[in-house]
C-alpha atoms as a PDB file:
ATOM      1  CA  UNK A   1      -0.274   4.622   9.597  1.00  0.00           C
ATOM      2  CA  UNK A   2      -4.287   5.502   9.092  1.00  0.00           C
ATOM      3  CA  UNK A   3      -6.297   2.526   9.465  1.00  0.00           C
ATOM      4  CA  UNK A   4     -10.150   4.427  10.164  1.00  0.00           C
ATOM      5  CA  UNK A   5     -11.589   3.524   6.458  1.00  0.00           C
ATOM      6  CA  UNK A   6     -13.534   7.092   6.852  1.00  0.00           C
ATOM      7  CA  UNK A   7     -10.736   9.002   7.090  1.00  0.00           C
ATOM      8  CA  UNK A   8      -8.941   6.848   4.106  1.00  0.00           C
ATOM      9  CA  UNK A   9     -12.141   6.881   2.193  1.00  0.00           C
ATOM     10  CA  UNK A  10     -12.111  10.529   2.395  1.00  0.00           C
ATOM     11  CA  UNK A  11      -8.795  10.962   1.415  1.00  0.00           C
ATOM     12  CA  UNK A  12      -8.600   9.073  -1.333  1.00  0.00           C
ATOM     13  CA  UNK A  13     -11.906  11.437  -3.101  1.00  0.00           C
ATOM     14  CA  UNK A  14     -10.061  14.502  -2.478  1.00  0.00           C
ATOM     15  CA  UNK A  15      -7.101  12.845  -4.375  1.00  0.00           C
ATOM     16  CA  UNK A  16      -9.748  11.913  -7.190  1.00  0.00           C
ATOM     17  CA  UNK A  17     -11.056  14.688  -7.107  1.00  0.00           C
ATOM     18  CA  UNK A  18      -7.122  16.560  -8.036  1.00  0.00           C
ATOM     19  CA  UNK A  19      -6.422  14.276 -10.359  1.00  0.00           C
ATOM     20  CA  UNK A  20      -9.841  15.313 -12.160  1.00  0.00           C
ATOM     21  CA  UNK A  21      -9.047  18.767 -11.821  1.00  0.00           C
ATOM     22  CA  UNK A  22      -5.593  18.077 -13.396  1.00  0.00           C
ATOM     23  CA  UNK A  23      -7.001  16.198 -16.601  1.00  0.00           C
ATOM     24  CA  UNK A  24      -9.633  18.886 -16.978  1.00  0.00           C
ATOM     25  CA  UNK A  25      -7.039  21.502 -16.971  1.00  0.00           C
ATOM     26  CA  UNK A  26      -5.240  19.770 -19.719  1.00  0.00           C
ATOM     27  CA  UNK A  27      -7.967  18.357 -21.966  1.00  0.00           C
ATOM     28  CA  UNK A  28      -9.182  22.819 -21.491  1.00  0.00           C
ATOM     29  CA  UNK A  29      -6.009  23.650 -23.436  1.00  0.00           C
ATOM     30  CA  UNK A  30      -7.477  23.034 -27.287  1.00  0.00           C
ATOM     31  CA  UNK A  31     -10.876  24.296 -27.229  1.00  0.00           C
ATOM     32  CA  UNK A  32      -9.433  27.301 -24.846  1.00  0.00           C
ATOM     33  CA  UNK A  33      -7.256  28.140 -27.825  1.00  0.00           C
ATOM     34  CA  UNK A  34      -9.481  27.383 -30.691  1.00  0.00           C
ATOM     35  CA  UNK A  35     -11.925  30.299 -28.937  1.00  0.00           C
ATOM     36  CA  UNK A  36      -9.250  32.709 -28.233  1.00  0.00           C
ATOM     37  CA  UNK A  37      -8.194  32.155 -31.960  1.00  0.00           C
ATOM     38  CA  UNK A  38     -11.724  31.932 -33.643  1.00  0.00           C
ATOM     39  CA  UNK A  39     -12.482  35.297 -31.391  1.00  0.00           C
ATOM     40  CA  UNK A  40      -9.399  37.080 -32.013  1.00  0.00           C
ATOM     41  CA  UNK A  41      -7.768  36.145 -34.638  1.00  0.00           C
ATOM     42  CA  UNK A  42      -4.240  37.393 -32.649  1.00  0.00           C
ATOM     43  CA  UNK A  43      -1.491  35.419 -31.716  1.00  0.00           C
ATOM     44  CA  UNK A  44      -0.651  37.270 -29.100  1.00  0.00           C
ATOM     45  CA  UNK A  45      -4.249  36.735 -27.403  1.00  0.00           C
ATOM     46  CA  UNK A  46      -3.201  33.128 -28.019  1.00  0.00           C
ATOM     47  CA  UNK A  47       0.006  33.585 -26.760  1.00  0.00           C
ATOM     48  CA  UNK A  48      -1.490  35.149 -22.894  1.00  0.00           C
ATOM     49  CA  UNK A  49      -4.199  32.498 -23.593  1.00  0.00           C
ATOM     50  CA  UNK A  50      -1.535  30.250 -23.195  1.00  0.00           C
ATOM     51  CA  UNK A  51       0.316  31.867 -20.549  1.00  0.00           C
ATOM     52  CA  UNK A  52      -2.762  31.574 -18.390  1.00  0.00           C
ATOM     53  CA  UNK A  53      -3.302  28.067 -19.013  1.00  0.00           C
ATOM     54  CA  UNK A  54       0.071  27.058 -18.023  1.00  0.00           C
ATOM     55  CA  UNK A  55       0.144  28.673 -14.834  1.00  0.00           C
ATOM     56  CA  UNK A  56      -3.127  26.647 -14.054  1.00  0.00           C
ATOM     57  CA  UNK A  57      -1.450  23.379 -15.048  1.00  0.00           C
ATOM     58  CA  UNK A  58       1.205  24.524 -13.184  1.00  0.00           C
ATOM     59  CA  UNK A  59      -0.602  24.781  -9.959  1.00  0.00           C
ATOM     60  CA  UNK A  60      -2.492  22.037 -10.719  1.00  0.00           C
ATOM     61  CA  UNK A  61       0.345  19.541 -11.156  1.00  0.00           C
ATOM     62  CA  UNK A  62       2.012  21.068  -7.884  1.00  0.00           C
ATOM     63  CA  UNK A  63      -1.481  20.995  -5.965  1.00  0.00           C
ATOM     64  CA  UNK A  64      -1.585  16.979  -7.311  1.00  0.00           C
ATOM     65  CA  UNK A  65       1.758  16.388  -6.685  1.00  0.00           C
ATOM     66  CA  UNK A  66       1.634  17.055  -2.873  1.00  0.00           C
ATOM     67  CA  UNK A  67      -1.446  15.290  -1.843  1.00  0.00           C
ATOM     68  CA  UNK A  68      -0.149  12.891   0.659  1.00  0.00           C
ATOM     69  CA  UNK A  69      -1.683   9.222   1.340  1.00  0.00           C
ATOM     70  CA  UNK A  70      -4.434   9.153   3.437  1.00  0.00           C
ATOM     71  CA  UNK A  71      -3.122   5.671   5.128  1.00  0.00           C
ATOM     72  CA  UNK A  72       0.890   6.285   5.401  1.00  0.00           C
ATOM     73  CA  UNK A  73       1.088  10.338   5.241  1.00  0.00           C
ATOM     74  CA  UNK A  74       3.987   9.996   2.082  1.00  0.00           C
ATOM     75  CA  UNK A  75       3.308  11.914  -1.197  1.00  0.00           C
ATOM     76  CA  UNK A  76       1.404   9.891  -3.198  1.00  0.00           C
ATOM     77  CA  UNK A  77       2.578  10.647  -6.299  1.00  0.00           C
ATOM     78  CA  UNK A  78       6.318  11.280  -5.445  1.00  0.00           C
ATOM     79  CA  UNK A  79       9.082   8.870  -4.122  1.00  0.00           C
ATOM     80  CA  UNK A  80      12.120  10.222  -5.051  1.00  0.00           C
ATOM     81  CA  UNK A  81      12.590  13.602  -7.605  1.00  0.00           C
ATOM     82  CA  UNK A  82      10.205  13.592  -9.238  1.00  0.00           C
ATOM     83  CA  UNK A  83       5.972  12.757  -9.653  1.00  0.00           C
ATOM     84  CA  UNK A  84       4.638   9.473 -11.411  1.00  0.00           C
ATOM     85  CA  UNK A  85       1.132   9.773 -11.635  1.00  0.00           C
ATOM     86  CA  UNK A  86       0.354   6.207 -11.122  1.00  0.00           C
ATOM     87  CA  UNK A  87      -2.722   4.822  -9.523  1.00  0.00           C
ATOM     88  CA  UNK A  88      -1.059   3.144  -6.522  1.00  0.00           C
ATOM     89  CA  UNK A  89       0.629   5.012  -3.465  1.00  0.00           C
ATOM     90  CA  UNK A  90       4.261   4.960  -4.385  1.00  0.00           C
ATOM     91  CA  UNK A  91       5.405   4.387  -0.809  1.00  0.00           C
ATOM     92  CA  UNK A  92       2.614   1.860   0.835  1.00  0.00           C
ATOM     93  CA  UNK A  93       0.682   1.081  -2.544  1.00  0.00           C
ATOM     94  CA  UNK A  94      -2.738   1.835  -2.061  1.00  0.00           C
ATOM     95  CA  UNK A  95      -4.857   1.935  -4.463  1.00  0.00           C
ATOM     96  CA  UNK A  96      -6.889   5.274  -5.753  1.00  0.00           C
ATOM     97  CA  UNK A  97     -10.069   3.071  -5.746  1.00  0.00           C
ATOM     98  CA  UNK A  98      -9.378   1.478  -3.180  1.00  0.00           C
ATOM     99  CA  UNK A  99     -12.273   2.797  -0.604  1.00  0.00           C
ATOM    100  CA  UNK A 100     -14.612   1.697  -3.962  1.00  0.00           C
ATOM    101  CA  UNK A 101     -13.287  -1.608  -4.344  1.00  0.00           C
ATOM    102  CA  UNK A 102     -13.787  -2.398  -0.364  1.00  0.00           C
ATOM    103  CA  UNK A 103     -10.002  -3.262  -0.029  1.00  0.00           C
ATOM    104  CA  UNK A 104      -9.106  -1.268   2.752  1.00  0.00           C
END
């Protein structure tokens, strides 16, 4: 286990940061396909519009996914099968705002 607060401090804005990423991918998906449909006027430009879009949000989720804990090295995000994006480790329960809040 990490105890140096730099190194968990770190850690825990490069999670933010993901998780940022991932809800800018997804809040991306209307006004991406309002353009491609106001420009276009095709579905299938809409249709590869969305294509593209998913395969972001699919790297995204995977990149977010995989980010382990900065204090106990886990997957944050993943205990058993599957990811809950939750705001606490799922294995040692730290906090994402932790490093902010002082309770390292």
């Amino acid at each position: 286990m990490v105890t140096d607060p730099f190194l968990i401090g770190s850690g825990l804005r490069s999670l933010r940061r993901r998780r940022c990423l991932l809800w800018a991918v997804i809040l991306l998906y209307v006004p991406e396909i309002w353009v491609t449909l106001a420009w276009t006027h095709s579905g299938r430009a809409a249709l590869i519009t969305f294509y593209v879009w998913f395969l972001f949000l699919w790297n995204t989720v995977i990149l977010v996914a995989f980010t382990r804990c900065p204090r106990c090295r886990n997957y944050y995000h993943i205990k058993f099968a599957f990811p809950l994006y939750f705001r606490h480790c799922r294995h040692c329960g730290l906090a994402i705002d932790a490093d902010k809040r002082g309770a390292l």
